[in-house]
C-alpha atoms as a PDB file:
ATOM      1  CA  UNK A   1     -49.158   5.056  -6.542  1.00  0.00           C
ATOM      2  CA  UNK A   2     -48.411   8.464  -5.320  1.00  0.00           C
ATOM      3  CA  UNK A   3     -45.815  10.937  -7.127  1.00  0.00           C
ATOM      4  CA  UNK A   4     -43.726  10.538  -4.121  1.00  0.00           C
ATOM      5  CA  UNK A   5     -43.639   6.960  -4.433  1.00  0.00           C
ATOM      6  CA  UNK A   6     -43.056   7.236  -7.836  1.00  0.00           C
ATOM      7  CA  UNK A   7     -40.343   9.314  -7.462  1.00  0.00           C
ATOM      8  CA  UNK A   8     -38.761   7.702  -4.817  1.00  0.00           C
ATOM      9  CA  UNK A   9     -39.305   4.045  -6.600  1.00  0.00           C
ATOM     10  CA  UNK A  10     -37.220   5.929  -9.652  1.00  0.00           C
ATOM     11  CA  UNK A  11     -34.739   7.516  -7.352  1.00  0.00           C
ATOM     12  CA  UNK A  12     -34.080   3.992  -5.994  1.00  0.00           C
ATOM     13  CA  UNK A  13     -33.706   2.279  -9.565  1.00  0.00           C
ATOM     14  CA  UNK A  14     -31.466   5.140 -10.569  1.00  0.00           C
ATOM     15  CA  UNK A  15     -29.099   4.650  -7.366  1.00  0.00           C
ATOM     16  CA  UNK A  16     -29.341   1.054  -7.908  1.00  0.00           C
ATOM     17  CA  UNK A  17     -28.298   1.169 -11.528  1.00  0.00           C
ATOM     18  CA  UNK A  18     -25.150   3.352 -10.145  1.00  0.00           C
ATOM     19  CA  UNK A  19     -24.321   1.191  -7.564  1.00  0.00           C
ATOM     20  CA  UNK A  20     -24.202  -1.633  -9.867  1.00  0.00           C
ATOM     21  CA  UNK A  21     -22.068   0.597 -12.570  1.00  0.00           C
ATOM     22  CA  UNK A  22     -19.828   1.870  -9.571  1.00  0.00           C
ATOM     23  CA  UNK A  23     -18.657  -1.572  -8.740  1.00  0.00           C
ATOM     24  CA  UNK A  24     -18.196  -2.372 -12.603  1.00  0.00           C
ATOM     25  CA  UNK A  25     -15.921   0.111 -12.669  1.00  0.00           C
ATOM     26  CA  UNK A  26     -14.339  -0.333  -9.929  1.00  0.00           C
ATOM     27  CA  UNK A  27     -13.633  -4.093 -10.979  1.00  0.00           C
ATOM     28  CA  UNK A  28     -12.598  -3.536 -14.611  1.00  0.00           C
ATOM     29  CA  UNK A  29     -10.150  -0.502 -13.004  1.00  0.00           C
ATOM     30  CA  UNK A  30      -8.751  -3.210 -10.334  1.00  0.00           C
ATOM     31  CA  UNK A  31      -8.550  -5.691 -13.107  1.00  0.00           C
ATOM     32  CA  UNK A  32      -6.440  -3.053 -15.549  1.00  0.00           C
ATOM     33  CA  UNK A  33      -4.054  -2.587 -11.663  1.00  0.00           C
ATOM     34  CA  UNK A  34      -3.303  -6.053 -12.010  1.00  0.00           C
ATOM     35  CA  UNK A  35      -3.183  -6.723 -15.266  1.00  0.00           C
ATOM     36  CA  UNK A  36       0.311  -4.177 -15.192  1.00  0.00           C
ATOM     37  CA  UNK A  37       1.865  -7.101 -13.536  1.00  0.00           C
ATOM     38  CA  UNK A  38       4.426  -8.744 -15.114  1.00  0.00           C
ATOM     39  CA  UNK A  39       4.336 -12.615 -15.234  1.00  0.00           C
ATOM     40  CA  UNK A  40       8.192 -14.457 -15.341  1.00  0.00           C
ATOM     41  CA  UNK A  41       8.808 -17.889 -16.298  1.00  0.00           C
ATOM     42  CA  UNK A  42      10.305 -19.884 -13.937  1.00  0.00           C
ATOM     43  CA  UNK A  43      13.453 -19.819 -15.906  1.00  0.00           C
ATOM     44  CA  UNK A  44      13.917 -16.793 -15.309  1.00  0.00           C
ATOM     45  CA  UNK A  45      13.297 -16.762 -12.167  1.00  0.00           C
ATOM     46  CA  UNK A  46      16.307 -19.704 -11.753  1.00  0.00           C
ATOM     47  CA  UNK A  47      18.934 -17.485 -13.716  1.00  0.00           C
ATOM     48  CA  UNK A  48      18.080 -14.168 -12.144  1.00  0.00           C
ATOM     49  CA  UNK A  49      18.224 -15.904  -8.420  1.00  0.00           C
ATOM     50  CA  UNK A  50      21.480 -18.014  -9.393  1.00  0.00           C
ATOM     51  CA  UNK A  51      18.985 -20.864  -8.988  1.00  0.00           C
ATOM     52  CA  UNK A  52      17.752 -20.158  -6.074  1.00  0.00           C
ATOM     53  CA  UNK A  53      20.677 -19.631  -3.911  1.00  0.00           C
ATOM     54  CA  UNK A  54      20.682 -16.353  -3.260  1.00  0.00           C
ATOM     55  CA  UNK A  55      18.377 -16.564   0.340  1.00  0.00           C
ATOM     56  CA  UNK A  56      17.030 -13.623   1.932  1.00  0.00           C
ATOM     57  CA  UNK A  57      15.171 -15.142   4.729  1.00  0.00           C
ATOM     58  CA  UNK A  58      13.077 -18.961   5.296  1.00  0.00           C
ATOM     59  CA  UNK A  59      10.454 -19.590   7.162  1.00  0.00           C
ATOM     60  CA  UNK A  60       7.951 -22.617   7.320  1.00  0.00           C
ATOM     61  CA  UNK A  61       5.802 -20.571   4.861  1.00  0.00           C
ATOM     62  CA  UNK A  62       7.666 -18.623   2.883  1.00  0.00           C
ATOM     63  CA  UNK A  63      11.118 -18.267   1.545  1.00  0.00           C
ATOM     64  CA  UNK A  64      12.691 -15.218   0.180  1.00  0.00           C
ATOM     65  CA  UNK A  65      15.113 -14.682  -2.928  1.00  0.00           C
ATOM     66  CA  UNK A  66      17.045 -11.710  -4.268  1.00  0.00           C
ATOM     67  CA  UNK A  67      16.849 -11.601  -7.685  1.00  0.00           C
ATOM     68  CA  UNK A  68      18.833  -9.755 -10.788  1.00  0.00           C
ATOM     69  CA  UNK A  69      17.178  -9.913 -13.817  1.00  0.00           C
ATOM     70  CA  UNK A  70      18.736  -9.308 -17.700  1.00  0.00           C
ATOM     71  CA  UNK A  71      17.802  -6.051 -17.882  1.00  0.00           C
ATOM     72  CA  UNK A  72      19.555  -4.906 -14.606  1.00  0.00           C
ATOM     73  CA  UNK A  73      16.260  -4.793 -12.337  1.00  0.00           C
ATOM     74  CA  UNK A  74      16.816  -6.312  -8.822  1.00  0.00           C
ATOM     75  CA  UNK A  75      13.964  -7.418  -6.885  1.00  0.00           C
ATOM     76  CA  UNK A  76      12.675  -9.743  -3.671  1.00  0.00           C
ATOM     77  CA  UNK A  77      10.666 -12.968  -4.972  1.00  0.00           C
ATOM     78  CA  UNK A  78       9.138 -14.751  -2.467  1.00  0.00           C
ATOM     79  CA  UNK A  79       8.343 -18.561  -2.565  1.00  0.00           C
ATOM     80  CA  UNK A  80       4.728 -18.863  -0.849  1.00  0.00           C
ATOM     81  CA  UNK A  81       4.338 -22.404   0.253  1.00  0.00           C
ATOM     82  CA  UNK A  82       1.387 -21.734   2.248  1.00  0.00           C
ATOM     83  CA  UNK A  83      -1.451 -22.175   0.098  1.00  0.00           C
ATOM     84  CA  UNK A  84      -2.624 -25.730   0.704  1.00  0.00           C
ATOM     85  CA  UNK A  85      -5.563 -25.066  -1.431  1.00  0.00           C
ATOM     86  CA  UNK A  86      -3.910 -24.787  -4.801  1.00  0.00           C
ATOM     87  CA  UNK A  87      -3.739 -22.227  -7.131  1.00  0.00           C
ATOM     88  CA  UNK A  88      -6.733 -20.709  -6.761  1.00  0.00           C
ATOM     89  CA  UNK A  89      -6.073 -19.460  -3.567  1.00  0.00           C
ATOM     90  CA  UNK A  90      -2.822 -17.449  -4.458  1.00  0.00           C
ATOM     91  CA  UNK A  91      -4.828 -16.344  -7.707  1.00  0.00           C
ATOM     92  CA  UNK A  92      -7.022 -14.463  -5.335  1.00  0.00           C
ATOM     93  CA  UNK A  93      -3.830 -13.179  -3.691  1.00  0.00           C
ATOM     94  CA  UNK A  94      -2.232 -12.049  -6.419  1.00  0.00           C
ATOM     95  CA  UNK A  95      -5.424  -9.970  -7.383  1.00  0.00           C
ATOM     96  CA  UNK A  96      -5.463  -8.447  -4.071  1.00  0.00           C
ATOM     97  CA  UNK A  97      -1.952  -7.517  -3.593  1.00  0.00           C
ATOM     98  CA  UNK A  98      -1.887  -6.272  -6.969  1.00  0.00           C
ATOM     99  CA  UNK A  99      -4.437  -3.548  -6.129  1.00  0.00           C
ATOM    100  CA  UNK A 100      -2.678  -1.886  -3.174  1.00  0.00           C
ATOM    101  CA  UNK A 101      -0.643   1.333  -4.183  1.00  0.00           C
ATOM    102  CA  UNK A 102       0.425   3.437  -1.719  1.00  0.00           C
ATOM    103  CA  UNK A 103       4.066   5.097  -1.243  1.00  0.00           C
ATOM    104  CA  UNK A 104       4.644   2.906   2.511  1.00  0.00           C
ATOM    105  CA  UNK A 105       4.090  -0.465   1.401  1.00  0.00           C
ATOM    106  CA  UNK A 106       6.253  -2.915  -1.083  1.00  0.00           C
ATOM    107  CA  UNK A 107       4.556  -2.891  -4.441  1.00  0.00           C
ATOM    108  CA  UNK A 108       4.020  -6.031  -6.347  1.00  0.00           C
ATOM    109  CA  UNK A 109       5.866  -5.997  -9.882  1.00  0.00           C
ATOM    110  CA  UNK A 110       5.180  -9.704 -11.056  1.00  0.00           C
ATOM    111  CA  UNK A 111       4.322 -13.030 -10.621  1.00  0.00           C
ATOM    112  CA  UNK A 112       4.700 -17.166 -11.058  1.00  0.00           C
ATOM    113  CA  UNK A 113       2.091 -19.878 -10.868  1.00  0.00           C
ATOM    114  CA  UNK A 114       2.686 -23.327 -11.456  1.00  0.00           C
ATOM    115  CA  UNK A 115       3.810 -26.329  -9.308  1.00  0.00           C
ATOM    116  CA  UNK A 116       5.848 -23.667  -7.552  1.00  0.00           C
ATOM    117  CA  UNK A 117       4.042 -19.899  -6.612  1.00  0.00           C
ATOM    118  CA  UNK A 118       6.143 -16.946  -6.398  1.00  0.00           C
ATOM    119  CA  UNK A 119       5.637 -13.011  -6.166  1.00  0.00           C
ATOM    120  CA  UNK A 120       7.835 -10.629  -7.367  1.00  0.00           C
ATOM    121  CA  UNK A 121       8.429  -7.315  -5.049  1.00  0.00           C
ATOM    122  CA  UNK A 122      10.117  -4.100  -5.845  1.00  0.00           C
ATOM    123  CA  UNK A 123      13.532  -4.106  -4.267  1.00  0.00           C
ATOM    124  CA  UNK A 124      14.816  -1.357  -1.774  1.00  0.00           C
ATOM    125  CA  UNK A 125      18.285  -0.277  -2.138  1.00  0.00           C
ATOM    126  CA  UNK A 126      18.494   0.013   2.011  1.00  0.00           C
ATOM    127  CA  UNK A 127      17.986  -2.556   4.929  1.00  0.00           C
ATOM    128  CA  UNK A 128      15.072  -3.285   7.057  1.00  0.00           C
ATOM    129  CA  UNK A 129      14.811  -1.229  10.023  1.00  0.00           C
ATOM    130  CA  UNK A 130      15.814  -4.237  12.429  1.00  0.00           C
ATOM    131  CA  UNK A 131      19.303  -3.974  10.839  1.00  0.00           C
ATOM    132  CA  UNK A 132      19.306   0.153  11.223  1.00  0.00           C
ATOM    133  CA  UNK A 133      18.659  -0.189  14.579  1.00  0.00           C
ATOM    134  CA  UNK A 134      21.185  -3.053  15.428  1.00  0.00           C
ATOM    135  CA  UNK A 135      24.139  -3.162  12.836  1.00  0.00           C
ATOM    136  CA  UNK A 136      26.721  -1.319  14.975  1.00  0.00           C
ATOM    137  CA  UNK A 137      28.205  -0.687  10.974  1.00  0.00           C
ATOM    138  CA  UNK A 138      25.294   1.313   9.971  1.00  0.00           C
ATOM    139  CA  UNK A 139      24.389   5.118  10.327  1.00  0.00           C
ATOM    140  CA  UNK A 140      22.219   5.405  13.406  1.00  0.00           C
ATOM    141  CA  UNK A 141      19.164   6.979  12.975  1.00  0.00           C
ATOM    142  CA  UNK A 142      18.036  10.575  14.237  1.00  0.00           C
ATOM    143  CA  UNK A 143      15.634  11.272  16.190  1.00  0.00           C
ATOM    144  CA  UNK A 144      13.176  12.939  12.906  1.00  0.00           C
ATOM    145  CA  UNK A 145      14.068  10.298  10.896  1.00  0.00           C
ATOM    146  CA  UNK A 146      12.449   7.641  13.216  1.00  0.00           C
ATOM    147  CA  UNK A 147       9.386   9.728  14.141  1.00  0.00           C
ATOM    148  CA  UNK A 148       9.163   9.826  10.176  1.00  0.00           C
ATOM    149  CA  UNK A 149       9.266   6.274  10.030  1.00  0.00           C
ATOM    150  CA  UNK A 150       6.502   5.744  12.661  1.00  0.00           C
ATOM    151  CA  UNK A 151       4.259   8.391  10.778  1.00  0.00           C
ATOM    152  CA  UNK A 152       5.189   6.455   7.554  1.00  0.00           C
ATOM    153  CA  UNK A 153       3.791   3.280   9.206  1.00  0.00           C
ATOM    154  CA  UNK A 154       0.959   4.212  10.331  1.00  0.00           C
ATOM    155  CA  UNK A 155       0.033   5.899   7.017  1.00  0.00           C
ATOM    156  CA  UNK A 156       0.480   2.645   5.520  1.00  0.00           C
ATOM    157  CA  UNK A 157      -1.628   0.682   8.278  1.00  0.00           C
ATOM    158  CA  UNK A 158      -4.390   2.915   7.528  1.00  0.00           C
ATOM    159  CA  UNK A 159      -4.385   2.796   4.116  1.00  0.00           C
ATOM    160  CA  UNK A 160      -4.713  -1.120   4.293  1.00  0.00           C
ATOM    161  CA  UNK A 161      -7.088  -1.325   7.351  1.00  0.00           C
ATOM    162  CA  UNK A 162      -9.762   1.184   5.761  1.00  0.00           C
ATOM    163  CA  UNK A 163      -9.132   2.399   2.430  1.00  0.00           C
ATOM    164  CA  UNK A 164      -9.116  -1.224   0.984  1.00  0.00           C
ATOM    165  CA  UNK A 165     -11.764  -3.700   0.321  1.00  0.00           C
ATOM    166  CA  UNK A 166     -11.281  -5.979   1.382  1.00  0.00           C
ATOM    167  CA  UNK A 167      -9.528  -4.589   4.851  1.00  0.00           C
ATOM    168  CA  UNK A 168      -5.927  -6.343   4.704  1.00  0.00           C
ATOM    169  CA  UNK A 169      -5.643  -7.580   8.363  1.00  0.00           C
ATOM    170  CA  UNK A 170      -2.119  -9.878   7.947  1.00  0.00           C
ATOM    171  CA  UNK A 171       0.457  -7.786   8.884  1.00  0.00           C
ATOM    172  CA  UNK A 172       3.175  -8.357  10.704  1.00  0.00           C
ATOM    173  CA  UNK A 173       4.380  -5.286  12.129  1.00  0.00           C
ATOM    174  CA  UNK A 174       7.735  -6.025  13.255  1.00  0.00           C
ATOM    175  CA  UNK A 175      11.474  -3.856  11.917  1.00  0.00           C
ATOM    176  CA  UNK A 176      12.124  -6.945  10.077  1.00  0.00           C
ATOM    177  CA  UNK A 177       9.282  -5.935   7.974  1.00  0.00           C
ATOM    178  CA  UNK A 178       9.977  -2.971   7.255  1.00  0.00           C
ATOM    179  CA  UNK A 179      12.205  -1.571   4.887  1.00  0.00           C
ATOM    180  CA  UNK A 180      14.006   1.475   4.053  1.00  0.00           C
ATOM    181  CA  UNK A 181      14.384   2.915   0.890  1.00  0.00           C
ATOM    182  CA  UNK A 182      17.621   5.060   0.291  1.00  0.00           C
ATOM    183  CA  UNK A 183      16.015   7.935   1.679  1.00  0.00           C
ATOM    184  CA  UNK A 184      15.155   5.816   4.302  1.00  0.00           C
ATOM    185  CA  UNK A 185      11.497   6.029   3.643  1.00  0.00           C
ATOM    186  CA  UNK A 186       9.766   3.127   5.157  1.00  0.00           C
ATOM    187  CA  UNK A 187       7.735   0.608   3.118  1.00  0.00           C
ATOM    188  CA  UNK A 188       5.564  -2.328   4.750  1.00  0.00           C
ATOM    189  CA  UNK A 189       6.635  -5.489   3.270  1.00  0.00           C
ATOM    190  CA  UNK A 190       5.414  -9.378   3.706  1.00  0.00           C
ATOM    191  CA  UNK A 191       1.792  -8.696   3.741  1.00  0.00           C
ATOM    192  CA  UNK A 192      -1.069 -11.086   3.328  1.00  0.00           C
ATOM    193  CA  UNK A 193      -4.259 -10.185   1.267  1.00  0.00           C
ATOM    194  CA  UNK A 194      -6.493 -13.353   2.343  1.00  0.00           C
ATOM    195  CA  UNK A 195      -8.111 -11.831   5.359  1.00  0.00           C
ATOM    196  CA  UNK A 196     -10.031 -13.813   8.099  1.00  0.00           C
ATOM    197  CA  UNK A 197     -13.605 -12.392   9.123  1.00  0.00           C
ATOM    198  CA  UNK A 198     -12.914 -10.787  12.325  1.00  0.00           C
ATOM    199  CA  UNK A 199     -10.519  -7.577  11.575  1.00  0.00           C
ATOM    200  CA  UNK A 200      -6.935  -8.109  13.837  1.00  0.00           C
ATOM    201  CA  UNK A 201      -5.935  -5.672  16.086  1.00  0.00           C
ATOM    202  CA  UNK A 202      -3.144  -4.090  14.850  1.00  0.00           C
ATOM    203  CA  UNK A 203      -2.628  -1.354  17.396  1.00  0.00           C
ATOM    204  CA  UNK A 204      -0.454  -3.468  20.121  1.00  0.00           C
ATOM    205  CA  UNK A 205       2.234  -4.129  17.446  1.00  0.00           C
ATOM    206  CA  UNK A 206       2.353  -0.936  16.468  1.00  0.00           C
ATOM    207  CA  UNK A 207       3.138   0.508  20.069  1.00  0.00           C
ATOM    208  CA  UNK A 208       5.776  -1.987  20.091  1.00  0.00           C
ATOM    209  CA  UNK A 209       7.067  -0.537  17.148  1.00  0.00           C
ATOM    210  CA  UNK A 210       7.345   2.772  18.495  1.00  0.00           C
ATOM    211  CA  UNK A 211       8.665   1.562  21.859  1.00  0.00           C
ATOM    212  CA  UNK A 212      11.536  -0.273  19.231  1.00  0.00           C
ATOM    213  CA  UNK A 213      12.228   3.235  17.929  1.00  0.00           C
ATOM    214  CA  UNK A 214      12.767   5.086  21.133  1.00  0.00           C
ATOM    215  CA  UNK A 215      14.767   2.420  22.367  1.00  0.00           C
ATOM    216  CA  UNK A 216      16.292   0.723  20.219  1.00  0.00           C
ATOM    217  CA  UNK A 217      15.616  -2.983  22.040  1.00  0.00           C
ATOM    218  CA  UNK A 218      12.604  -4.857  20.812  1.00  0.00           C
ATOM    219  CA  UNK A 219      11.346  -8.321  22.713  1.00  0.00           C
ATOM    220  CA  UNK A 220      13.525 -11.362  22.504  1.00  0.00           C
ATOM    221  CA  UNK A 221      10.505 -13.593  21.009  1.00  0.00           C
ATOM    222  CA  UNK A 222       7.795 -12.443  18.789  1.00  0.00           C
ATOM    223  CA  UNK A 223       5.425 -14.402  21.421  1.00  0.00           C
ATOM    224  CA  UNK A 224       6.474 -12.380  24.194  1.00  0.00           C
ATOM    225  CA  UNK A 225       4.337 -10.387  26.032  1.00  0.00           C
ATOM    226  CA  UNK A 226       4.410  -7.306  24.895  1.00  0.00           C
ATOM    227  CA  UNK A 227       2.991  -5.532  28.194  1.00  0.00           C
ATOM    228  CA  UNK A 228       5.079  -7.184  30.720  1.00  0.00           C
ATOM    229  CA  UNK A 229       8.132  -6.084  28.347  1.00  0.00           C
ATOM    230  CA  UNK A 230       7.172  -2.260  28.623  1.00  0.00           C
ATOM    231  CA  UNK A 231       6.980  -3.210  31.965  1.00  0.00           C
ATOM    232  CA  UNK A 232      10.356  -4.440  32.762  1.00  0.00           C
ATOM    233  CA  UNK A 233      11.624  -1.268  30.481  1.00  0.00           C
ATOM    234  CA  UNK A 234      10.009   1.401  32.633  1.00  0.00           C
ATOM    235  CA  UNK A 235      11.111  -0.173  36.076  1.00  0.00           C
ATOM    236  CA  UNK A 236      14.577  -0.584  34.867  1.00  0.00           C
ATOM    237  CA  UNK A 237      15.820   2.505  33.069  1.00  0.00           C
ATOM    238  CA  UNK A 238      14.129   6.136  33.900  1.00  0.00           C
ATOM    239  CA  UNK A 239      12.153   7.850  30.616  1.00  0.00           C
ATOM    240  CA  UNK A 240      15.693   9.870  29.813  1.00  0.00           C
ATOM    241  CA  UNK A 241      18.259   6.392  29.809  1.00  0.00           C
ATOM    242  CA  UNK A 242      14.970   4.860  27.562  1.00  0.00           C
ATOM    243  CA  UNK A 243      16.350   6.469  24.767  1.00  0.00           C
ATOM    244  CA  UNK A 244      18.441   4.450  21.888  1.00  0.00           C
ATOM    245  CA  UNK A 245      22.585   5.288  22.960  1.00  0.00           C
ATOM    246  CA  UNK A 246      22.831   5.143  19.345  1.00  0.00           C
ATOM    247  CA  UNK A 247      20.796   8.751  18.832  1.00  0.00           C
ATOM    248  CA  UNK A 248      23.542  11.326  17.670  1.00  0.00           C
ATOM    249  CA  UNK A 249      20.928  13.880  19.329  1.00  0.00           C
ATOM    250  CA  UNK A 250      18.648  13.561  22.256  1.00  0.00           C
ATOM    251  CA  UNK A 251      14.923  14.762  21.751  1.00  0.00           C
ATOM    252  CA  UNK A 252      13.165  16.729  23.807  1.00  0.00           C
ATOM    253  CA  UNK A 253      11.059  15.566  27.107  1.00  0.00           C
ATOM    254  CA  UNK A 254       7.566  16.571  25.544  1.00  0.00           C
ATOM    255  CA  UNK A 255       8.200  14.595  22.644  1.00  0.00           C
ATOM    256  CA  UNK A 256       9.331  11.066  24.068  1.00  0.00           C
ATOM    257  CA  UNK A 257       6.550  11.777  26.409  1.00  0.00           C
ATOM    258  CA  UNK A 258       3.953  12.528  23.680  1.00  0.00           C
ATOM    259  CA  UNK A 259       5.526   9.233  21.931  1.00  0.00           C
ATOM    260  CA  UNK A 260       5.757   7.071  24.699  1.00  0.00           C
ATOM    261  CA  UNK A 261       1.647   7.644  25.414  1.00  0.00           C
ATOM    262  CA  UNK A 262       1.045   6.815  21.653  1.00  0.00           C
ATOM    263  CA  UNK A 263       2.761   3.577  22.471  1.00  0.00           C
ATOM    264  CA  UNK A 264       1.078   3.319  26.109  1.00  0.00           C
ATOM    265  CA  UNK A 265      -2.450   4.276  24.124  1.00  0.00           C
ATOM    266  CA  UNK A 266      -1.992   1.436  21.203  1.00  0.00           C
ATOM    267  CA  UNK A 267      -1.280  -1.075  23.410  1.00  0.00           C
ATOM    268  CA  UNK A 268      -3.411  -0.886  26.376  1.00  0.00           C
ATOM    269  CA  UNK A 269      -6.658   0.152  24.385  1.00  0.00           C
ATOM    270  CA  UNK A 270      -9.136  -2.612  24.256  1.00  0.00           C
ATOM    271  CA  UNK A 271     -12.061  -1.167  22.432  1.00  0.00           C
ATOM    272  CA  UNK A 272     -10.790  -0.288  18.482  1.00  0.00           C
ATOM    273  CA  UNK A 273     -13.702   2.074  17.908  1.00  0.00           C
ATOM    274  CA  UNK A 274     -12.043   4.690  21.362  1.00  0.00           C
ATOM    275  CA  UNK A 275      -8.473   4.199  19.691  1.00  0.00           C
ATOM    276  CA  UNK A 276      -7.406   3.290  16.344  1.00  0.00           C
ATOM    277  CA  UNK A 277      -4.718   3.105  13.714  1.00  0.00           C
ATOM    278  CA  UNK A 278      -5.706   6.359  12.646  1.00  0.00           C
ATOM    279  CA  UNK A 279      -6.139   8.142  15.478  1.00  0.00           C
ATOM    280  CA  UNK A 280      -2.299   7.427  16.133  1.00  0.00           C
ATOM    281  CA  UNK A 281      -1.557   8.466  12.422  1.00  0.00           C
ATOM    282  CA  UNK A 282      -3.282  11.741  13.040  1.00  0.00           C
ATOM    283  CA  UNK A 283      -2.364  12.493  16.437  1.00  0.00           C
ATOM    284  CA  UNK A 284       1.513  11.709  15.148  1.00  0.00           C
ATOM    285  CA  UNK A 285       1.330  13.974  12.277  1.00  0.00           C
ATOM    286  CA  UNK A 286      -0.232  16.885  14.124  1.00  0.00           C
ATOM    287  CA  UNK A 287       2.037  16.745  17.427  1.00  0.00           C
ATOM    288  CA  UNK A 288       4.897  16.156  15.209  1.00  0.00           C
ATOM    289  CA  UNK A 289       4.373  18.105  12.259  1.00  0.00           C
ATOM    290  CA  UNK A 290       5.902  15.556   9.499  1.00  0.00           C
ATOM    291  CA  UNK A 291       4.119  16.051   6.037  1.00  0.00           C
ATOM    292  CA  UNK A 292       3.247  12.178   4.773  1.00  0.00           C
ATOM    293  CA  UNK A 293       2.355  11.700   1.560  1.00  0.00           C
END
């Protein structure tokens, strides 16, 4: 055997002797993340949600609670019903969701498993964006704060799409989803861990998102088609009378014309590798200018 051989044969050991201590550590670091979570008994759980009356929203999957507990914390605890496979499926959810960390999605404080499953979310002192956007009682929201919200967003779908392993590809990406804190800092919220093989496109909601924000009208049904909608908006109402009523101040033409082809971009591309979550995250940031952590 050559020297070069030899050395290559060692170089290859040596990386493969890293590799193998890189994903140690990242397992036993993953495994500390999620050990942090705090598991309730389910009495608990009955007294702080006044046994389970006080309903957020119910679904056929999932049902959502608000919950006070005796030292003063309020969170969201959501019944998942879903898991027809027993416990070890939500075992492997819980692991997953207890990894992600990043300042745009709902973090994951503690846990149940038994005959019933529940996860215990962080609670936001504001709404969800549906209810800023419709609740005649509420604030409306400027102009910056909703391009900071759509920046926000798609910091958040980036994070999940490519900076975790595995990709988190459940997310449903509608207002109701998302929630504002009290600075009305938006944080992705009912997201699923247990992805399928083939990575979702994510990009159409999105562009309905942003088409939401400018407008302040999203589609009657979650089914409906999203591109006949846009559609129906453009013939109807000139790119000026597209704007919410609700804005206190009118942006400029560039800019609902720069975020109008973000929307047009996400949901007419077909190929993901041309256009993707982050190209919209960058191109936002950069046109503009909104620092997102």
């Amino acid at each position: 055997m050559s020297k070069t051989q030899v050395s290559s044969s060692s170089s290859n050991t040596r990386n493969s002797h890293f590799c193998k201590f890189f994903r140690l550590f990242l397992n036993s670091d993953h495994s500390r993340q999620v050990s942090y979570l705090k598991r309730v008994s389910l009495k608990e759980l009955n007294r702080a949600t006044d046994g389970f009356g006080r309903i957020i929203t119910c679904d056929s999957q999932t049902i959502t609670y608000q919950a006070r507990f005796q030292d003063g914390s309020v969170s969201v605890v959501k019944e998942v019903r879903s898991f027809d496979e027993g416990n070890e499926c939500f075992n492997k959810e819980l692991q997953l969701l207890g990894r992600l960390h990043h300042r745009h999605v709902v973090a994951l404080r503690g846990y149940f498993v038994g005959r019933r499953s529940f996860l215990i979310f962080e609670n936001t002192a504001k709404a969800s964006l549906k209810e800023h956007l419709n609740d005649p009682l509420k604030t409306p929201l400027s102009w910056k704060t909703r391009v900071q919200i759509a920046i926000g967003v798609a910091a958040a779908l980036e994070y999940l799409q490519f900076f975790c392993e595995p990709p988190v590809d459940h997310i449903d990406i509608s207002s109701s989803n998302i929630i504002l804190d009290e600075k009305l800092v938006p944080k992705l919220s009912n997201i699923s861990c247990l992805c399928t093989e083939e990575r979702a496109n994510i990009l159409p909601q999105f562009g309905a998102l942003l088409l939401e924000l400018i407008t302040g009208q999203s589609s009657a049904k979650e089914s409906a088609n999203i591109a006949k909608w846009i559609h129906d908006l453009r013939s109807s109402l000139s790119m000026h009378n597209m704007i919410d009523p609700e804005l206190e101040v009118s942006c400029s033409s560039k800019e609902l014309r720069d975020l109008l082809n973000v929307a047009r971009l996400c949901i007419k591309v077909e190929n993901t590798r041309a256009f993707s979550i982050s190209h919209a995250f960058w191109y936002l940031q950069k046109r503009f200018g909104v620092a997102c952590d």
